[in-house]
Structure formats: C-alpha cells, structure tokens
N, C-alpha and C. Protein backbone atom coordinates (compact mmCIF):
# COMPACT_ATOMS: atom_id res chain seq x y z
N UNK A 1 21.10 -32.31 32.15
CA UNK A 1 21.28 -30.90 32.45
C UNK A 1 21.71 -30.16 31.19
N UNK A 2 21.25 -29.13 30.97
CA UNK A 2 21.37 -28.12 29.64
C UNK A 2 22.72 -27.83 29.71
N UNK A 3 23.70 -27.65 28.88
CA UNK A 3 24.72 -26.88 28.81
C UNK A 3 24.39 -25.14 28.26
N UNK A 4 25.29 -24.56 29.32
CA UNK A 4 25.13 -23.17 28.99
C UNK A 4 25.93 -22.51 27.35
N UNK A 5 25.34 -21.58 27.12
CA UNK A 5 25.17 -21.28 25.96
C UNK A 5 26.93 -20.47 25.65
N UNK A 6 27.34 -20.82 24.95
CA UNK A 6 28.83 -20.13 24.94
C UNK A 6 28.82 -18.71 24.92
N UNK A 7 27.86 -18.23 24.09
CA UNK A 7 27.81 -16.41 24.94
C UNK A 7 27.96 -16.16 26.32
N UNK A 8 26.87 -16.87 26.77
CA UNK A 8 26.52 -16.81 28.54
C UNK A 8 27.98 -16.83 29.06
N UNK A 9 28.59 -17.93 28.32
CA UNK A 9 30.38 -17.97 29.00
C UNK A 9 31.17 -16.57 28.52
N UNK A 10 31.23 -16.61 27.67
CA UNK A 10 31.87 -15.07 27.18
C UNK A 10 31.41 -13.82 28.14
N UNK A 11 29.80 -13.71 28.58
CA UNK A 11 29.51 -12.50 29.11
C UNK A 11 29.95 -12.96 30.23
N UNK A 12 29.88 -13.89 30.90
CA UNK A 12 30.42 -14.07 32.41
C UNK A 12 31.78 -13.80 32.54
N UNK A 13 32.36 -13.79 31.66
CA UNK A 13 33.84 -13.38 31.35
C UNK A 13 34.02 -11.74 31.81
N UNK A 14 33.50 -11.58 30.36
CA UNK A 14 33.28 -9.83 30.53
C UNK A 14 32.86 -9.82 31.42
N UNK A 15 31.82 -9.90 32.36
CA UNK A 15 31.44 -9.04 33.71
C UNK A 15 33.10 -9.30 34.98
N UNK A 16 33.31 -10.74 34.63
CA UNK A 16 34.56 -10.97 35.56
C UNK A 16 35.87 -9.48 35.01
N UNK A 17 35.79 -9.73 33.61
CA UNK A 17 36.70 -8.55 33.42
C UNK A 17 36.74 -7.40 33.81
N UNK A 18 35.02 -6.82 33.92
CA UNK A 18 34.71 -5.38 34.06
C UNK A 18 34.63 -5.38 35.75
N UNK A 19 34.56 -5.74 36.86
CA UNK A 19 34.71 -5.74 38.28
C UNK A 19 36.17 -5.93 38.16
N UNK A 20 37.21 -6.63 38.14
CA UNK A 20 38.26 -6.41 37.83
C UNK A 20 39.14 -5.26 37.49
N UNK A 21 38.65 -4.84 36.15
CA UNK A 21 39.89 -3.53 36.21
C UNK A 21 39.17 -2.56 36.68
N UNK A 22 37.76 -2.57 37.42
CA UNK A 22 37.57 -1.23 37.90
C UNK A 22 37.91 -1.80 39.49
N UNK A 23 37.80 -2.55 40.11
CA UNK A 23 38.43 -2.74 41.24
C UNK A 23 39.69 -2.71 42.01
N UNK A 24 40.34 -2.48 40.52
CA UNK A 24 41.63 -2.68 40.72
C UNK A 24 42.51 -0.86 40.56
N UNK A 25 41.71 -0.17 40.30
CA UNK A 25 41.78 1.32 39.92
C UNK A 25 41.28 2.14 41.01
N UNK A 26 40.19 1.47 41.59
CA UNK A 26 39.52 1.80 42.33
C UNK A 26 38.71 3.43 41.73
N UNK A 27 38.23 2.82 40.08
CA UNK A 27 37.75 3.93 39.47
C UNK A 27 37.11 3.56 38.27
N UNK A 28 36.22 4.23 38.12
CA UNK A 28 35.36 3.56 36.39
C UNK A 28 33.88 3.54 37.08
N UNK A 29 33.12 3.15 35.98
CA UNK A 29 31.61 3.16 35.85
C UNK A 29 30.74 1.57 35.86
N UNK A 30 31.17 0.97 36.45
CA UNK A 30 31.02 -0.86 36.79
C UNK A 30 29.54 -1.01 35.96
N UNK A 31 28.39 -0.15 36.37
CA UNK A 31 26.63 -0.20 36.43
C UNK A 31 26.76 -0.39 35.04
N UNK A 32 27.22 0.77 34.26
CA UNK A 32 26.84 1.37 32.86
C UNK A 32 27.64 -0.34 32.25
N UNK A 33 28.64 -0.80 32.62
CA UNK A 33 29.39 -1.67 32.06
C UNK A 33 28.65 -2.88 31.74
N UNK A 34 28.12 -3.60 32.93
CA UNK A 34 27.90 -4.16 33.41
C UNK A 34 26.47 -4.75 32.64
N UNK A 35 25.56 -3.76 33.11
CA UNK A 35 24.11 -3.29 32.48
C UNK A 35 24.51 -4.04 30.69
N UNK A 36 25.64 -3.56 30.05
CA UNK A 36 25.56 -3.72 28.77
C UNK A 36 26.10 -4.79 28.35
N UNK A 37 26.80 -5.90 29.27
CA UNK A 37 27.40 -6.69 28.67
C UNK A 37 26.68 -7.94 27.64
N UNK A 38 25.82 -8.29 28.16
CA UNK A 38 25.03 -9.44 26.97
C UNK A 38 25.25 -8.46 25.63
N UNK A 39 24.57 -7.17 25.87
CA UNK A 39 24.59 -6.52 24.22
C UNK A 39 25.77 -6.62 23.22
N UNK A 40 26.68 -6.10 23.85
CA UNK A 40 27.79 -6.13 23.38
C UNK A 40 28.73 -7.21 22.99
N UNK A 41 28.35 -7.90 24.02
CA UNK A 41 28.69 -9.67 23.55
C UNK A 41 28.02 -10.38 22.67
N UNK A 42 26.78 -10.34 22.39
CA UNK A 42 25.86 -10.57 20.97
C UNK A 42 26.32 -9.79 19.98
N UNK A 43 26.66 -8.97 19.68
CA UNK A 43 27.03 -8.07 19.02
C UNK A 43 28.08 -8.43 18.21
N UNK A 44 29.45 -8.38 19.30
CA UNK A 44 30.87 -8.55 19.00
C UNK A 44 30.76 -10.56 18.48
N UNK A 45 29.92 -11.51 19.09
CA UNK A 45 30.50 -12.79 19.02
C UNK A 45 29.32 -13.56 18.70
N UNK A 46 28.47 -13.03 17.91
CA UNK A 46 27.29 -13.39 17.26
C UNK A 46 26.78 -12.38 15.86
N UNK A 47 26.29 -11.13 16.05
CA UNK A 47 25.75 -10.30 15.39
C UNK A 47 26.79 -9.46 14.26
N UNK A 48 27.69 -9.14 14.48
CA UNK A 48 28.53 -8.45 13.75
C UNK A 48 29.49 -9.11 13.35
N UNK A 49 29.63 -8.50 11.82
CA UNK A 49 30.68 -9.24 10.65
C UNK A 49 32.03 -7.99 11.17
N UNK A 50 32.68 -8.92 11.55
CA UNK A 50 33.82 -8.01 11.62
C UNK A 50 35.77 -8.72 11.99
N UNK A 51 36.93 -8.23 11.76
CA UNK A 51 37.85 -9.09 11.76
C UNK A 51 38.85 -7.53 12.33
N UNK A 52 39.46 -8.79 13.52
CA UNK A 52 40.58 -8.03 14.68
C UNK A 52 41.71 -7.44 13.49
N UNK A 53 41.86 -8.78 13.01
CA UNK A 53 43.29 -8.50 12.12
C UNK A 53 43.09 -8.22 10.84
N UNK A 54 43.37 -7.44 10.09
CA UNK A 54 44.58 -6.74 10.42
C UNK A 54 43.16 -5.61 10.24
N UNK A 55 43.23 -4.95 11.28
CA UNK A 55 42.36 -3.49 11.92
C UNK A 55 42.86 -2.53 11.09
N UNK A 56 41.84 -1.89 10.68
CA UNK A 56 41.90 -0.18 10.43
C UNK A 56 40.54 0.75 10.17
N UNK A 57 41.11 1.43 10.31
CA UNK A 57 39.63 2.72 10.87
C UNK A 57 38.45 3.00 9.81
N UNK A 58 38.75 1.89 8.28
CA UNK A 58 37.79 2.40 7.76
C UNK A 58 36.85 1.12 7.18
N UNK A 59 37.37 0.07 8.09
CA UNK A 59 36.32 -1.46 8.13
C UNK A 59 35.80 -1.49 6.94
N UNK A 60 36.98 -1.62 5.72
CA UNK A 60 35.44 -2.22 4.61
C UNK A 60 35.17 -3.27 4.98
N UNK A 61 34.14 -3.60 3.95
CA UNK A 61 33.31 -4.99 4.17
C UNK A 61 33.03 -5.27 5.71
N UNK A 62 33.00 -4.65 6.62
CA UNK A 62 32.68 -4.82 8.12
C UNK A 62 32.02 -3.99 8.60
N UNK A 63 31.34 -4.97 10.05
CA UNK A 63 29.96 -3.76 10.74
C UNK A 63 31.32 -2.76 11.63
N UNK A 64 30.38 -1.96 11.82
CA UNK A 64 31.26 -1.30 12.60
C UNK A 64 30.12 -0.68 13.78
N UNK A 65 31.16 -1.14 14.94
CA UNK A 65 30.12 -0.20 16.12
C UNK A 65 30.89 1.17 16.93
N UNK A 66 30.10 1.87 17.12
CA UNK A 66 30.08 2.94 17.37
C UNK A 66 29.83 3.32 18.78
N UNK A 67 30.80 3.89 20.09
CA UNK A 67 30.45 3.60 21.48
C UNK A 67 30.17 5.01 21.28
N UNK A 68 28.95 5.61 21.86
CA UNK A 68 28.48 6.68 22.67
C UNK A 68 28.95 7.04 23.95
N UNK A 69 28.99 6.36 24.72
CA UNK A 69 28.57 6.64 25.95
C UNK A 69 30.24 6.24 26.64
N UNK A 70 30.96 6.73 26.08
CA UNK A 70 32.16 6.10 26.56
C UNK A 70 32.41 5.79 27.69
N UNK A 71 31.98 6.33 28.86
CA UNK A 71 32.11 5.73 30.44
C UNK A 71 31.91 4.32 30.59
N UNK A 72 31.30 3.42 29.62
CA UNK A 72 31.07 1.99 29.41
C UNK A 72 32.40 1.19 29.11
N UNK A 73 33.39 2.33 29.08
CA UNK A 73 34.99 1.40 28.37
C UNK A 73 35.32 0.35 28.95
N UNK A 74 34.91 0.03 30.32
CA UNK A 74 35.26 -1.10 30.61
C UNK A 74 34.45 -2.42 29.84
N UNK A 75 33.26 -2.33 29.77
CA UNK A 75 32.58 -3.40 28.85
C UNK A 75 33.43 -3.61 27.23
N UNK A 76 33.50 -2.27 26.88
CA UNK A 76 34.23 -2.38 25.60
C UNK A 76 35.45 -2.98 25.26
N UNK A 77 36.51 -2.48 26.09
CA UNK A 77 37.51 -2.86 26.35
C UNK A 77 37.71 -4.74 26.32
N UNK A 78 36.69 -4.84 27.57
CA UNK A 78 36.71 -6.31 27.10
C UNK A 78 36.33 -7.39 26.13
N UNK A 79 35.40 -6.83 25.50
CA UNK A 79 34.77 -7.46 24.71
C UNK A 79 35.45 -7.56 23.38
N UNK A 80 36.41 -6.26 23.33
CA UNK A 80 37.30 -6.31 22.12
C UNK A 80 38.59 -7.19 22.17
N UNK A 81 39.02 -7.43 23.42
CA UNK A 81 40.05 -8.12 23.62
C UNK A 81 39.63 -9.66 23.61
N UNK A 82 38.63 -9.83 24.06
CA UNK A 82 38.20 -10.84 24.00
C UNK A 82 37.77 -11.62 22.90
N UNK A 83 37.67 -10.64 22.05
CA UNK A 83 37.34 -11.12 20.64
C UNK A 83 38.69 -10.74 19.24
N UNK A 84 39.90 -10.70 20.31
CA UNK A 84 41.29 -10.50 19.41
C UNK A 84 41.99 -9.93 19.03
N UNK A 85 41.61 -8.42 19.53
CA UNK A 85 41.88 -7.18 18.57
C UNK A 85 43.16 -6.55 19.54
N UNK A 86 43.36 -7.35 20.80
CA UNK A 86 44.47 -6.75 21.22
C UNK A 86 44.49 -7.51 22.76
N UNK A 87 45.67 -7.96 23.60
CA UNK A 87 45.81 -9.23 24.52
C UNK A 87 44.94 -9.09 25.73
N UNK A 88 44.19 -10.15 25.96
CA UNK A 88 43.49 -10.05 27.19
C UNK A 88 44.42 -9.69 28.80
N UNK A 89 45.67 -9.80 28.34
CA UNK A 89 46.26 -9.34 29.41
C UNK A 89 46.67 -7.75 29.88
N UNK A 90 46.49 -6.81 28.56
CA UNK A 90 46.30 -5.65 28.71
C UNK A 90 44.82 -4.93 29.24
N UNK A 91 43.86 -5.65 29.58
CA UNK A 91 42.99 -5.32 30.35
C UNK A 91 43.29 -5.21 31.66
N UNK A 92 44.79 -5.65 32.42
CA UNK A 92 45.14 -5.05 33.86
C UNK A 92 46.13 -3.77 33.88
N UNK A 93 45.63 -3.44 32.35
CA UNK A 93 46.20 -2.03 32.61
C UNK A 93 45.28 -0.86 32.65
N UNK A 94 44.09 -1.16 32.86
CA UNK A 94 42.94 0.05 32.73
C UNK A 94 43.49 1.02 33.72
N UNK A 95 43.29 2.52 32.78
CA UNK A 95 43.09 3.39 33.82
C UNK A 95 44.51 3.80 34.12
N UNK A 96 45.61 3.05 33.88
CA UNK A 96 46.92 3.43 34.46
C UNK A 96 47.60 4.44 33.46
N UNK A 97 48.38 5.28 33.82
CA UNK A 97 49.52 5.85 33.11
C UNK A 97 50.29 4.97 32.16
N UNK A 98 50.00 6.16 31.05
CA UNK A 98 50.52 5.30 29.84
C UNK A 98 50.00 4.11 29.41
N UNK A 99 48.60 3.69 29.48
CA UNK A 99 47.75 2.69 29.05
C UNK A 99 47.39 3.28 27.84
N UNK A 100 46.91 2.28 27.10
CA UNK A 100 45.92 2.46 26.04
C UNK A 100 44.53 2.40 26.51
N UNK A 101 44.64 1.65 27.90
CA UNK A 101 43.19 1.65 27.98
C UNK A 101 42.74 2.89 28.86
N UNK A 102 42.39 3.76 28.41
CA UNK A 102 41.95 5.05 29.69
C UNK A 102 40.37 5.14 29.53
N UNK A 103 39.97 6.06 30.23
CA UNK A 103 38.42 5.95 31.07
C UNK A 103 37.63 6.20 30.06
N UNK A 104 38.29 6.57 28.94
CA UNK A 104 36.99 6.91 27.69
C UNK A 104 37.88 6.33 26.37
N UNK A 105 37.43 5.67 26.01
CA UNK A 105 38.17 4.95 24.46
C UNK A 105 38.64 6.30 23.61
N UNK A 106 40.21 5.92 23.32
CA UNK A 106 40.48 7.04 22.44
C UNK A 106 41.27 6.78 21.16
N UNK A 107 41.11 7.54 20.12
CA UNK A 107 41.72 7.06 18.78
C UNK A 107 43.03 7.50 18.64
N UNK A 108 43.84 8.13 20.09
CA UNK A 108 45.24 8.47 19.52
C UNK A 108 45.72 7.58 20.37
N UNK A 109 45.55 6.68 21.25
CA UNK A 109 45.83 6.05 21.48
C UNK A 109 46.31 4.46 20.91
N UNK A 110 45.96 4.48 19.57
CA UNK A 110 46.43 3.39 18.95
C UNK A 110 45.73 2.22 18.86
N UNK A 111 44.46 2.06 19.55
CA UNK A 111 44.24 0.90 19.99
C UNK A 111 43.37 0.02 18.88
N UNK A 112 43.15 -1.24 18.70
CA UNK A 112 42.62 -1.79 17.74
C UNK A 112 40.91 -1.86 18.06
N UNK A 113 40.17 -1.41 17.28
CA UNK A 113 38.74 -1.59 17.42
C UNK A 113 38.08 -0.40 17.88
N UNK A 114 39.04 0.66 18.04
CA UNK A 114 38.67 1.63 18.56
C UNK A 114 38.33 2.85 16.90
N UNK A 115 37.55 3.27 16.73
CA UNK A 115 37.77 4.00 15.35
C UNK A 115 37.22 5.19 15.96
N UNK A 116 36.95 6.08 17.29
CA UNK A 116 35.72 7.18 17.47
C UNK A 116 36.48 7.33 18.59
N UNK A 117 37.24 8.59 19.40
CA UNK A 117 37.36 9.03 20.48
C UNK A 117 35.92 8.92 21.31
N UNK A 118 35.49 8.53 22.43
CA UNK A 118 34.17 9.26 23.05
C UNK A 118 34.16 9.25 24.12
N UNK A 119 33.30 10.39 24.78
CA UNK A 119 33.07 10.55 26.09
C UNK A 119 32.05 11.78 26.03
N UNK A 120 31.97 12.82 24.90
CA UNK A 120 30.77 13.05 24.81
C UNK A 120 29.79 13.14 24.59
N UNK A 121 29.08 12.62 25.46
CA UNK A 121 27.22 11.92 24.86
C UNK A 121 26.63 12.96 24.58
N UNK A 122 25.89 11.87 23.25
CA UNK A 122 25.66 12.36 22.26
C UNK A 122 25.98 12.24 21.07
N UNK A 123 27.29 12.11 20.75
CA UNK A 123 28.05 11.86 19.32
C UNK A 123 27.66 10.93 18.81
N UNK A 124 27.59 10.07 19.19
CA UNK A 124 27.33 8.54 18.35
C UNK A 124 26.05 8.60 17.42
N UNK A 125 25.20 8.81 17.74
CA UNK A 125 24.48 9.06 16.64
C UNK A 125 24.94 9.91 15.16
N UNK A 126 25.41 10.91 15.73
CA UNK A 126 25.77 11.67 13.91
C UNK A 126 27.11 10.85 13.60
N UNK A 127 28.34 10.51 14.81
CA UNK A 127 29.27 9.80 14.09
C UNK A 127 28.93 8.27 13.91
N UNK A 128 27.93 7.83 13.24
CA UNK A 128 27.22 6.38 12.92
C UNK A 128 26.79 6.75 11.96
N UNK A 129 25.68 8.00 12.00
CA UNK A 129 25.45 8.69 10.16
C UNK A 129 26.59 8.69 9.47
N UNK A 130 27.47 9.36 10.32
CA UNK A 130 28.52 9.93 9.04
C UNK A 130 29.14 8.72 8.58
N UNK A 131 29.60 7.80 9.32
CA UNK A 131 30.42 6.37 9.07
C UNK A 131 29.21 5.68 8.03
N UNK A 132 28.00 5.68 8.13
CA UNK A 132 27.32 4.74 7.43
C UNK A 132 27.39 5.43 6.11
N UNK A 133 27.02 6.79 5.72
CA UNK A 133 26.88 7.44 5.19
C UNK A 133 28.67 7.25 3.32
N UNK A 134 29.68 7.76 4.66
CA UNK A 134 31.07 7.48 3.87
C UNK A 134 31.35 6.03 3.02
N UNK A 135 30.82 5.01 4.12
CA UNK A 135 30.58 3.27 3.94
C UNK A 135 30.14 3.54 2.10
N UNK A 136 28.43 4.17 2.23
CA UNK A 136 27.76 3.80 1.10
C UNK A 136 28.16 4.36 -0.35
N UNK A 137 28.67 5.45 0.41
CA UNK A 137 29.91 6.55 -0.76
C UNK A 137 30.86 6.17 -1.48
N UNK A 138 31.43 5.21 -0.78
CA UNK A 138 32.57 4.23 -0.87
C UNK A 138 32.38 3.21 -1.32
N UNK A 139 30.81 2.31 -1.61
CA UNK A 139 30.15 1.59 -2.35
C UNK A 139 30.32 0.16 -1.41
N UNK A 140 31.12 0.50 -0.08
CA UNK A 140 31.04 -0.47 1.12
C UNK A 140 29.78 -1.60 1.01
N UNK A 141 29.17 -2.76 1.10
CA UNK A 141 28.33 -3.29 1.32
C UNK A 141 27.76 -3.46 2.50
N UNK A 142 28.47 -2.90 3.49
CA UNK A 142 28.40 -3.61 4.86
C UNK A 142 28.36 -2.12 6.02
C-alpha cells in the first residue's frame, strides 16, 4: 500500500483546522478556505523559500505571499501556524475579541506572516507589484 504524501497530511490538517475555527464561531467563509488549501500548502511547505523566525515585513532573501481575498483567513491562518510563525494553539482563537486572528488578516495586529492588511479585493495584485518591485530596488534576489 502507497504511503500518503506528507503534504496530503498537512492539507488534511488544514482543512481539519479550517471547519474547526469556523465552527466554532459559528462564522467565516469555510468554501473559499477550503477550495484553497492544497495551494497554499504547496506553497507554504514545498514551493516557497521562506523562514517563521525571526519574521519581519520586509522578507529579504524570501518569497513572499500576498493574500487577496482575505475572507480565506481561515486557510491562511493555518497554514502559517502550521508552518511556525506563531502556535497552533492560537488557531482556537479565530474570530474572538482581542484575537490576532480576525476575519480578514491584519498588519496591526502583530501577527507573524502577515505583511498586507486585506479584505479588499483586488489589492493583491498592485500590493505584489509594489512588494516585488521595492524587493528588486533593494537588490533582494528573491
């Protein structure tokens, strides 16, 4: 019998994560989450050069991704925790008062991996120019 592929375990994770804190809120966007998790999990634990510690908003030498569509925070959320950037046990705080994690990823909130407030679609495209753009300015490689 094949053994499953350790992504496959990671995204089964994330989807367990993302039914979870939206079930538990009884609020969030599960579809949009859900729908994206392989991507984001290739991404975060295959595809992208990037390091939790020690985080800051201007990733040299690192990919950096860029969420559009912020109603997806629950996929995000997990996938970042999951990959270090801040405790998988603060994912049972989605959504609550005084979380870091609220319904659209935000940058005053403090949180690690987060570099882009969003929730209105649309942005991500020019704020991905502008980040790639500053990167090459900066003589960034990455």
């Amino acid at each position: 019998m094949n053994q499953p592929h350790p992504l496959s375990d990671i995204a089964s994770q994330v989807r367990r994560d993302i039914v979870r804190m939206v079930h538990a809120v009884a609020s969030g966007h599960p579809g949009g989450s859900l729908g994206c998790t392989d991507f984001l999990t290739t991404l975060y634990f295959s595809v992208m050069q990037h390091s939790p510690q020690p985080f800051d908003l201007d990733a040299r030498e690192q990919d950096v991704f860029v969420l559009s569509n912020g109603h997806i925070s629950p996929v995000f959320y997990s996938v970042l925790a999951r990959s270090g950037y801040f405790p998988v046990s603060e994912l049972a705080t989605f959504r609550r008062i005084n979380s870091r994690l609220q319904g659209h990823p935000a940058t005053e909130e403090g949180l690690p991996g987060v570099r882009i407030a969003t929730g209105s679609l649309g942005q991500g495209l020019s704020v991905a120019a502008g980040a790639a753009l500053a990167k090459r300015m900066n003589g960034d490689s990455r």
